[in-house]
C-alpha atoms as a PDB file:
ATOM      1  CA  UNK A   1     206.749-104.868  51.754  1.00  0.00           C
ATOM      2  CA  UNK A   2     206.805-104.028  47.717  1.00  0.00           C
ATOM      3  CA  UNK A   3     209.446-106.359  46.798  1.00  0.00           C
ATOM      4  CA  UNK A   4     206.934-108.443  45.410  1.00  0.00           C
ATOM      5  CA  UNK A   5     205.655-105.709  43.169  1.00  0.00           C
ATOM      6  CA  UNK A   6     208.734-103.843  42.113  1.00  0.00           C
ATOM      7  CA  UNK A   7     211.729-106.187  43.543  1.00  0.00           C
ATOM      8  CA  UNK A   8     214.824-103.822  44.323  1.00  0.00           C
ATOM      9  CA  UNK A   9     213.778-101.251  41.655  1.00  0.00           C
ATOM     10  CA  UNK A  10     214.309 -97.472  42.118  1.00  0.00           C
ATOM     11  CA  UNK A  11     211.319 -96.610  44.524  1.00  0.00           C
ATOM     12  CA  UNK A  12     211.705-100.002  46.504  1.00  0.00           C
ATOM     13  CA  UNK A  13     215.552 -99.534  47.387  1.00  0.00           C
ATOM     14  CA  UNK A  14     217.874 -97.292  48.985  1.00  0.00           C
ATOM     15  CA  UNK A  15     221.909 -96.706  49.011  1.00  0.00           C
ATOM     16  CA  UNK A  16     223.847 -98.102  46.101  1.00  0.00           C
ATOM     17  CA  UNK A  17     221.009-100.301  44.656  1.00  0.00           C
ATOM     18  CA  UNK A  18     219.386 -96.774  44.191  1.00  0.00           C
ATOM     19  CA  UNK A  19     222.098 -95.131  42.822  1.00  0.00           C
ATOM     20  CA  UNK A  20     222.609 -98.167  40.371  1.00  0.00           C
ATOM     21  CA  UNK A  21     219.159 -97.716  39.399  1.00  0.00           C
ATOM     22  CA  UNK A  22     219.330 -94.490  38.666  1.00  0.00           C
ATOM     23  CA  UNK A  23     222.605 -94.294  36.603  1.00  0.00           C
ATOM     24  CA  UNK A  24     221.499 -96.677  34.729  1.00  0.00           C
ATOM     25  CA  UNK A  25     218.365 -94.883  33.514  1.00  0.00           C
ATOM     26  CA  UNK A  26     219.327 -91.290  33.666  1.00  0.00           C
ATOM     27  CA  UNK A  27     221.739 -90.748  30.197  1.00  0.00           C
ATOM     28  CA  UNK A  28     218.696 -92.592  28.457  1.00  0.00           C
ATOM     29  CA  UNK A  29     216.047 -89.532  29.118  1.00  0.00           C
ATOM     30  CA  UNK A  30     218.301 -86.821  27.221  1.00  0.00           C
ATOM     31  CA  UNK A  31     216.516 -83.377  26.527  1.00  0.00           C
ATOM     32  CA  UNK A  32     216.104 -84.407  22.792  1.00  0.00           C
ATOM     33  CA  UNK A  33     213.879 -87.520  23.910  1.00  0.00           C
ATOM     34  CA  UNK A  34     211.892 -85.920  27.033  1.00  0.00           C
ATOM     35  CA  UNK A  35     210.607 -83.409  24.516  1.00  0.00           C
ATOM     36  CA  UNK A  36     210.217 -85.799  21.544  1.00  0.00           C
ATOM     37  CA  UNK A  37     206.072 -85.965  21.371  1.00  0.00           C
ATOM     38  CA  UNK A  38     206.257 -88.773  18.448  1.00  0.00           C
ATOM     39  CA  UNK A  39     205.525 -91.434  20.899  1.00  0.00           C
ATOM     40  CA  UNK A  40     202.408 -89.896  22.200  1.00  0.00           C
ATOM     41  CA  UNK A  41     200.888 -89.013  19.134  1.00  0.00           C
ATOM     42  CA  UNK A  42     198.992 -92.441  18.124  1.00  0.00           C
ATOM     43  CA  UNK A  43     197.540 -92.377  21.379  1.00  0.00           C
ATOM     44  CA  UNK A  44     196.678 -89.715  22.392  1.00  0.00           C
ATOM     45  CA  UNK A  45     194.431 -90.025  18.652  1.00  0.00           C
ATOM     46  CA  UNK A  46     193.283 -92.654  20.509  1.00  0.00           C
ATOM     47  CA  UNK A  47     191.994 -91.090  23.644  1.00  0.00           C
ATOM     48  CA  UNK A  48     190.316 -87.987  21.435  1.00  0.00           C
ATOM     49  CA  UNK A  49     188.214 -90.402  19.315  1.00  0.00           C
ATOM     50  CA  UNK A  50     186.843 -92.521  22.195  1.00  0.00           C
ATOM     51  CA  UNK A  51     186.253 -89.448  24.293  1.00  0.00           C
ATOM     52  CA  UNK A  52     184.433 -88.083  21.216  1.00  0.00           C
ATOM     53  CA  UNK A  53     182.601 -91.487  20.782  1.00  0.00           C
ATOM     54  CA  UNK A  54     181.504 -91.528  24.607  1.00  0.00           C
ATOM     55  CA  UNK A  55     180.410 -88.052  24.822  1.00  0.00           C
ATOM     56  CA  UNK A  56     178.525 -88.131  21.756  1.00  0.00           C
ATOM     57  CA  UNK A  57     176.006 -91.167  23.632  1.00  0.00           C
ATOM     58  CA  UNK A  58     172.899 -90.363  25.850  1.00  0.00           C
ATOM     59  CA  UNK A  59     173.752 -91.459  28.743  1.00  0.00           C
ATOM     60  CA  UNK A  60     177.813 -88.708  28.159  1.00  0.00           C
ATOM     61  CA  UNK A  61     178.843 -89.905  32.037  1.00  0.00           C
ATOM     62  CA  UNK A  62     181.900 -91.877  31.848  1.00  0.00           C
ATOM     63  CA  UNK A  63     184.769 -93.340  33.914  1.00  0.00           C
ATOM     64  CA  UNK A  64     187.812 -90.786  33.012  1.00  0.00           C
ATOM     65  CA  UNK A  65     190.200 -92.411  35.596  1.00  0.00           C
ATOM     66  CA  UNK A  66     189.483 -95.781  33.372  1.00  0.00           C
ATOM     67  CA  UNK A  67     190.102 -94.085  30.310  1.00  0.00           C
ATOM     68  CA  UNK A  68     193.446 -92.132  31.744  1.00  0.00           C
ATOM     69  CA  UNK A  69     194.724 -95.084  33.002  1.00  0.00           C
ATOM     70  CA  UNK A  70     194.443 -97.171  29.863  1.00  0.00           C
ATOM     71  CA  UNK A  71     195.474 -94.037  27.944  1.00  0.00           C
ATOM     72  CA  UNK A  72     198.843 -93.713  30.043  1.00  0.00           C
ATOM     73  CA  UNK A  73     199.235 -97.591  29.934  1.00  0.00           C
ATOM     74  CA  UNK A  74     199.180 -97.671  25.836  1.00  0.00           C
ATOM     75  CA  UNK A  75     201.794 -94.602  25.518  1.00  0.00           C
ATOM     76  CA  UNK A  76     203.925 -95.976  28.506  1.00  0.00           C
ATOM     77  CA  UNK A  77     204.008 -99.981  27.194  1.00  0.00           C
ATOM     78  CA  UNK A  78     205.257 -97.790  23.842  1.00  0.00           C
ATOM     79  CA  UNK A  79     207.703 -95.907  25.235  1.00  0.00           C
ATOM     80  CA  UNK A  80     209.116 -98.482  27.621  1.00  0.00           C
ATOM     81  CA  UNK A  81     209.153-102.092  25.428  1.00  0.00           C
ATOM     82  CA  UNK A  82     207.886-100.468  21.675  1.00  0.00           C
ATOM     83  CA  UNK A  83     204.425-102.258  22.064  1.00  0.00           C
ATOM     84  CA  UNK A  84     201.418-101.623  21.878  1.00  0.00           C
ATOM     85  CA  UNK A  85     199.211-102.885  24.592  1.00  0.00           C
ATOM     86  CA  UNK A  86     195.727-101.400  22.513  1.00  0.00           C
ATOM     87  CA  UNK A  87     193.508-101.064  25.854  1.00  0.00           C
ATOM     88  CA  UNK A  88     192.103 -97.801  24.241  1.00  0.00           C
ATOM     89  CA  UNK A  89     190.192-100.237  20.878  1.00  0.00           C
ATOM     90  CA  UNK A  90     187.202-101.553  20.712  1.00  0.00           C
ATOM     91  CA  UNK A  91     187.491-104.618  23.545  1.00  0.00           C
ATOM     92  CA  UNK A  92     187.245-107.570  20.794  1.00  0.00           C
ATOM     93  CA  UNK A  93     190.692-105.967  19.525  1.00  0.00           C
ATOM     94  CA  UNK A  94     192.317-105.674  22.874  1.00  0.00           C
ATOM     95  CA  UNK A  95     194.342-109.040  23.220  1.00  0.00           C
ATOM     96  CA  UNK A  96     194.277-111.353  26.202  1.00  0.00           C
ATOM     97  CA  UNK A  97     197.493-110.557  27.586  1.00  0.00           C
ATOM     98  CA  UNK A  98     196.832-106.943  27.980  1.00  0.00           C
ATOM     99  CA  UNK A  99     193.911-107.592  29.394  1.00  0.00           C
ATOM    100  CA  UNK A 100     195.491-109.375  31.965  1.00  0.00           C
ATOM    101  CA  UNK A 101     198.627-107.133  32.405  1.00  0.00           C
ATOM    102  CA  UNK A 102     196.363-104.615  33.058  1.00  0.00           C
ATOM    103  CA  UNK A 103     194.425-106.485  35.525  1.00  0.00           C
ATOM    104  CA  UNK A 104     197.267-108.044  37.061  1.00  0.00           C
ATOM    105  CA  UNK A 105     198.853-104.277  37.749  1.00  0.00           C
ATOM    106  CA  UNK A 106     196.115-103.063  39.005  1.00  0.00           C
ATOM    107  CA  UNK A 107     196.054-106.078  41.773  1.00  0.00           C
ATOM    108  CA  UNK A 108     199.471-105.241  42.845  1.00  0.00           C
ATOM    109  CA  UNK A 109     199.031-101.711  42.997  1.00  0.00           C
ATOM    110  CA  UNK A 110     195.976-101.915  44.996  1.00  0.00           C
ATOM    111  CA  UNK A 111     197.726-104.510  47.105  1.00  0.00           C
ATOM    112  CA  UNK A 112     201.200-102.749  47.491  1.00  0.00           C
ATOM    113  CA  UNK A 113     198.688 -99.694  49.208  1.00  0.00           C
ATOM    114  CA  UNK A 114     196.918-101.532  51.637  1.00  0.00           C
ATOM    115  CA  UNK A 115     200.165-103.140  52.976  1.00  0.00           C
ATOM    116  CA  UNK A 116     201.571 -99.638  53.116  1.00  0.00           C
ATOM    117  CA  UNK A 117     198.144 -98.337  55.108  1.00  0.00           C
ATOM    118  CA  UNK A 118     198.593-101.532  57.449  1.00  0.00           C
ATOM    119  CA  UNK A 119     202.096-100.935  57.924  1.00  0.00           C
ATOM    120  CA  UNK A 120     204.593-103.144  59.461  1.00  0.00           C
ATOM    121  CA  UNK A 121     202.179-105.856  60.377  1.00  0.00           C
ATOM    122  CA  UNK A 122     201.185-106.441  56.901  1.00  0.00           C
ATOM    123  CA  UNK A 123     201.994-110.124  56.933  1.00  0.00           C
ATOM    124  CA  UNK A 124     200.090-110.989  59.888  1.00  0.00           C
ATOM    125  CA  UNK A 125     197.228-110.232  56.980  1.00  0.00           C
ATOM    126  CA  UNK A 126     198.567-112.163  54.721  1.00  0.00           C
ATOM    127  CA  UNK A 127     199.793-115.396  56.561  1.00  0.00           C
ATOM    128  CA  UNK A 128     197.631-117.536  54.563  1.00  0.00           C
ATOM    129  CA  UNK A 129     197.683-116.318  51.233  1.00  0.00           C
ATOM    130  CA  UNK A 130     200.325-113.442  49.599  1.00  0.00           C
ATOM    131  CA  UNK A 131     198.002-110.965  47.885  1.00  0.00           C
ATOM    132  CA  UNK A 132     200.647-110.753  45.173  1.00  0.00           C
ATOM    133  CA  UNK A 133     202.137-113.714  44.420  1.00  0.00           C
ATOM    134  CA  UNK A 134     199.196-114.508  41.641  1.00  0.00           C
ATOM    135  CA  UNK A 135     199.363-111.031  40.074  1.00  0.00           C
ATOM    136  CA  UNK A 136     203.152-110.814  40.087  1.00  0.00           C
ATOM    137  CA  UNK A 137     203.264-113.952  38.478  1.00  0.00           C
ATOM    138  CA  UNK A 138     201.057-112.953  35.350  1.00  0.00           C
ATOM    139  CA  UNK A 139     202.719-109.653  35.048  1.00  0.00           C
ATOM    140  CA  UNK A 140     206.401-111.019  34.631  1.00  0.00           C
ATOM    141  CA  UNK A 141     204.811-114.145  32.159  1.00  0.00           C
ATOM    142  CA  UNK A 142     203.868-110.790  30.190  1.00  0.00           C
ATOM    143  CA  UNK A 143     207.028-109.119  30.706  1.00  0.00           C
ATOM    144  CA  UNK A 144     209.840-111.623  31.118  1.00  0.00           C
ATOM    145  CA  UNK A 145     209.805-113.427  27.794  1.00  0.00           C
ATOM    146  CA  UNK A 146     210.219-109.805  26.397  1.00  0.00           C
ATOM    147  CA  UNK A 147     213.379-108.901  28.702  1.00  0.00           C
ATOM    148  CA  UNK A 148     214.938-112.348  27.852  1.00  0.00           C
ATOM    149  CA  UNK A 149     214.044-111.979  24.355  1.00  0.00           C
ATOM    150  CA  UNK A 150     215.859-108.247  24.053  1.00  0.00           C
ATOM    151  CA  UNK A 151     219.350-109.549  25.584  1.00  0.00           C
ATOM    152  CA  UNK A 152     219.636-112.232  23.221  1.00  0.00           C
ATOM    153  CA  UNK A 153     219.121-109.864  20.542  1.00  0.00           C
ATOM    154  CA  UNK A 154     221.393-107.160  22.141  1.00  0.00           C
ATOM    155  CA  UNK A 155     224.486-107.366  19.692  1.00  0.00           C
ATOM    156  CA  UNK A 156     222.355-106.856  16.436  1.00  0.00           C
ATOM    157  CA  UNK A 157     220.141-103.834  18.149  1.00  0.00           C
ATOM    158  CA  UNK A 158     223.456-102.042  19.061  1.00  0.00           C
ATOM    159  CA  UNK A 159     225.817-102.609  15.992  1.00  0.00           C
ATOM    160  CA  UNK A 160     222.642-101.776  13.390  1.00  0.00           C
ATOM    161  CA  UNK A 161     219.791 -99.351  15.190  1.00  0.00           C
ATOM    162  CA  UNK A 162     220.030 -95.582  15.715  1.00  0.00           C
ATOM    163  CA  UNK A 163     219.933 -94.905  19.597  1.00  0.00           C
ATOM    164  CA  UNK A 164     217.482 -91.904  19.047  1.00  0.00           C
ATOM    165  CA  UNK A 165     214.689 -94.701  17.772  1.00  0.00           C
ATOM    166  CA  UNK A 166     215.550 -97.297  20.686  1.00  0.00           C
ATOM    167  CA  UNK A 167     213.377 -98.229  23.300  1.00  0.00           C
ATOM    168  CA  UNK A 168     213.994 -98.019  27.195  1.00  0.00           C
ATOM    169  CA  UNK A 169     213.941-101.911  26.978  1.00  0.00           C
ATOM    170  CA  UNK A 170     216.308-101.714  24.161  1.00  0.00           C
ATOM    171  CA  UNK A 171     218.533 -99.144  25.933  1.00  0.00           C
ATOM    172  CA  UNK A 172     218.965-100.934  29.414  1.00  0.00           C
ATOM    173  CA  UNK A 173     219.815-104.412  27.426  1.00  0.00           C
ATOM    174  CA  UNK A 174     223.085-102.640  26.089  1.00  0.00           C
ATOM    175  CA  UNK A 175     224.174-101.544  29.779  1.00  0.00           C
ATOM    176  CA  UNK A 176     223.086-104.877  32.104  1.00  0.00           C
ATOM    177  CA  UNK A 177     222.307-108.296  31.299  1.00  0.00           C
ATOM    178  CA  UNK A 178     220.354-109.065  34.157  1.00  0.00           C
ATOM    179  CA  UNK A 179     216.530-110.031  33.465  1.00  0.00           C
ATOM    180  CA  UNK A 180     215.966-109.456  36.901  1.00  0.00           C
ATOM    181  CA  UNK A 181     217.610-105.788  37.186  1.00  0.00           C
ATOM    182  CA  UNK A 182     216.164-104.979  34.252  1.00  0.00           C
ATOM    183  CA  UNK A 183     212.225-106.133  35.029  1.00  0.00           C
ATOM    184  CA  UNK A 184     212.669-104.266  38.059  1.00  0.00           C
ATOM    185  CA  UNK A 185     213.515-101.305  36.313  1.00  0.00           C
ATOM    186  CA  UNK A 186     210.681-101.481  33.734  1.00  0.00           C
ATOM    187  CA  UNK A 187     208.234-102.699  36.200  1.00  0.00           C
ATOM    188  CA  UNK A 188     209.158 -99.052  38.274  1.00  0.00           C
ATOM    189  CA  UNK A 189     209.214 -96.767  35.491  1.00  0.00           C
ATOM    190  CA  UNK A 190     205.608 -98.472  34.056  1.00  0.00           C
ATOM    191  CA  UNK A 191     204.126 -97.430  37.763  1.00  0.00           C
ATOM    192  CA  UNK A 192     205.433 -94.231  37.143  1.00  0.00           C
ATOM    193  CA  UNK A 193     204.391 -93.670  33.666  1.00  0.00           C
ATOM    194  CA  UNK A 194     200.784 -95.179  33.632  1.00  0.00           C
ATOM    195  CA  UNK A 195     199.565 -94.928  37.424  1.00  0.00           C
ATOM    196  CA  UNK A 196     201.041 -91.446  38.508  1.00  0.00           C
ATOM    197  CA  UNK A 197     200.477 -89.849  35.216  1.00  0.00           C
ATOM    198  CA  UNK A 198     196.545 -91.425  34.941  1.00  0.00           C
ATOM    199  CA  UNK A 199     196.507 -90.012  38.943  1.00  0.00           C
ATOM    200  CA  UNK A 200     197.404 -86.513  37.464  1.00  0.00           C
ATOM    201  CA  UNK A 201     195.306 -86.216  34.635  1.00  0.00           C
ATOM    202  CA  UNK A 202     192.424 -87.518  36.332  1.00  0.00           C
ATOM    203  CA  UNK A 203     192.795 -84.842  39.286  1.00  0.00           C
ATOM    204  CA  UNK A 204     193.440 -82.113  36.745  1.00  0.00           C
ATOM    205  CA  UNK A 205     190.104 -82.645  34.944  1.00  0.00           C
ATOM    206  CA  UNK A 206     188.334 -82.863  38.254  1.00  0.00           C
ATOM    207  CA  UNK A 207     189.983 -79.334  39.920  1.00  0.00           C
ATOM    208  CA  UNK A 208     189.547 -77.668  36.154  1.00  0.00           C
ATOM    209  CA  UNK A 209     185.738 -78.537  36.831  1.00  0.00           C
ATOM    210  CA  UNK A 210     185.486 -76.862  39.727  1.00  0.00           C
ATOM    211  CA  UNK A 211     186.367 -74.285  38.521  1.00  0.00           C
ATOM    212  CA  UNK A 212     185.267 -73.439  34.765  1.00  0.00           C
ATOM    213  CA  UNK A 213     186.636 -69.856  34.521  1.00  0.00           C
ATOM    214  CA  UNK A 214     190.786 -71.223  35.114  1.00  0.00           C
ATOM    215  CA  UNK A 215     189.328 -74.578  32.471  1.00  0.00           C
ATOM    216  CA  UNK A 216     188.520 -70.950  29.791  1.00  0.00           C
ATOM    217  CA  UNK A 217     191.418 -69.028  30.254  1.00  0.00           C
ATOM    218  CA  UNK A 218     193.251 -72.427  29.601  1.00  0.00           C
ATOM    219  CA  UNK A 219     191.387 -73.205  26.777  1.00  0.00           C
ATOM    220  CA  UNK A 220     191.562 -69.198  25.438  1.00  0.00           C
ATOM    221  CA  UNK A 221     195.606 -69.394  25.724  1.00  0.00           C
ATOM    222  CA  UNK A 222     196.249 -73.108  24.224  1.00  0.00           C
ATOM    223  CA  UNK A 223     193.932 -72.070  21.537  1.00  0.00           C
ATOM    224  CA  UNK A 224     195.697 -69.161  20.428  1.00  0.00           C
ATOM    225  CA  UNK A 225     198.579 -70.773  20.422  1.00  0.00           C
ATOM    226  CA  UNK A 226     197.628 -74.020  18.350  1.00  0.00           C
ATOM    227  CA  UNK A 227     194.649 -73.525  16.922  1.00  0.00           C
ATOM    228  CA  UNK A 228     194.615 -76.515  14.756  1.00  0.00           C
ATOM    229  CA  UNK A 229     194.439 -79.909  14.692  1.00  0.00           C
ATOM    230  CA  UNK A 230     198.671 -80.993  15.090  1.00  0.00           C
ATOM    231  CA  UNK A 231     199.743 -81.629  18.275  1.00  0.00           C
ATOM    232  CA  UNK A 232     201.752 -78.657  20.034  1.00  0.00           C
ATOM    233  CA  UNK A 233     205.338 -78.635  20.724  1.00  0.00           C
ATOM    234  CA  UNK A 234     207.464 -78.397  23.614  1.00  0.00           C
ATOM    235  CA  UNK A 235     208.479 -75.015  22.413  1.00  0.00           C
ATOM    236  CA  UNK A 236     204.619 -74.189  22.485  1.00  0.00           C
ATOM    237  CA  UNK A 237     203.969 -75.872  25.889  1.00  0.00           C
ATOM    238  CA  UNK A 238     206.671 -73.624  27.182  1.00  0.00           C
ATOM    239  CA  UNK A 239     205.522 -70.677  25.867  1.00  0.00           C
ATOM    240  CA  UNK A 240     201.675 -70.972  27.784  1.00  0.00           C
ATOM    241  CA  UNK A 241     202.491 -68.756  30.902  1.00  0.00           C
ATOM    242  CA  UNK A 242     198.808 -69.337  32.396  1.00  0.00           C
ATOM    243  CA  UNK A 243     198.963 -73.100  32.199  1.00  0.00           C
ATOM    244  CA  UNK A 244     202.358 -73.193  33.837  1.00  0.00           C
ATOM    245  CA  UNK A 245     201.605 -70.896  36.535  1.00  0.00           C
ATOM    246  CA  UNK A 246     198.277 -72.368  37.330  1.00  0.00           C
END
């Protein structure tokens, strides 16, 4: 049903395939790197000066689920390959090829949930045409060259580069060197990163205005705690007791 999207990655397999899956990923998110913020930093700039710039216009009513989701795809194309994807510029900046990434995962994604809404007669909707074929094509021309480009590069990343600065791309090249293991790996972890975490943000700005007093007591604690202009630390998120119990 999603092997067209995400081949035999982590969410689209089961038994040992799984288990590969996730070995293979799991000693790369240490503590030290889950709490690093350094990646987000240039991007989440990003996000405050367009929200700044769209706010300030007449007409202030914007598309945040647009914004999250090109927010989470800039930080995750980062975090995953060490690129960045600039959806968050001014559009004549934004390059071709993100644009159509972009595009192109959104296709799939939307595709991927109306086959899992039909259920198991999903092909008998598609006998004519596969609603993925096209999109899964543009989004491995993006992604493939990359993969195929990081194996043959492999020796020189791991005899000369510091594994705290590698990449997720440049980390799974030193344990397989299977483009297709590895795209499906990459292609699962940049659902995760950009389409769940858009998903959440989204939601949380739409529950925190319904109800303004929880958005002020939020606001009261995080500005006590960081009340200027750096971003806060994992140390600090931890030590917010409203936001993690609400």
């Amino acid at each position: 049903m999603l092997e067209g999207f995400l081949g035999t990655g982590i969410f689209n397999s089961d038994g040992e395939t799984w288990k590969l899956h996730r070995s293979m990923a799991r000693p790369f998110f240490d503590r030290e790197r889950v709490v690093n913020q350094s990646h987000f930093e240039r991007h989440t700039g990003r996000l405050k000066s367009l929200l700044g710039v769209l706010s300030d216009k007449d007409d202030s009513s914007f598309d945040i689920q647009d914004l999250f989701s090109r927010y989470t795809l800039d930080f995750t194309m980062a975090f995953l390959f060490g690129l960045d994807s600039r959806t968050m510029v001014p559009p004549h900046s934004i390059t071709k090829e993100s644009e159509k990434l972009m595009f192109a995962f959104d296709t799939l994604r939307k595709a991927a949930s109306t086959r899992i809404r039909i259920g198991s007669n999903w092909p008998l909707f598609e006998l004519f045409s596969d609603r993925m074929k096209d999109s899964r094509r543009t989004v491995d021309a993006y992604i493939m060259p990359i993969v195929n480009e990081a194996i043959e590069r492999n020796q020189s990343i791991a005899q000369g580069d510091d594994d705290a600065t590698r990449t997720f791309l440049e980390y799974l090249v030193t344990v397989s060197n299977d483009p297709k293991l590895i795209r499906d790996t990459l292609v699962s972890f940049l659902l995760a990163g950009r389409d769940t975490s858009a998903s959440l943000l989204t939601f949380t700005i739409y529950v925190l205005a319904l109800y303004p007093d929880t958005y002020d007591q939020l606001s009261k604690e995080i500005n006590s705690i960081v009340n200027d202009d750096r971003p806060c630390t994992f140390e600090e998120i931890k030590s917010m007791r409203y936001l993690i119990t609400s």
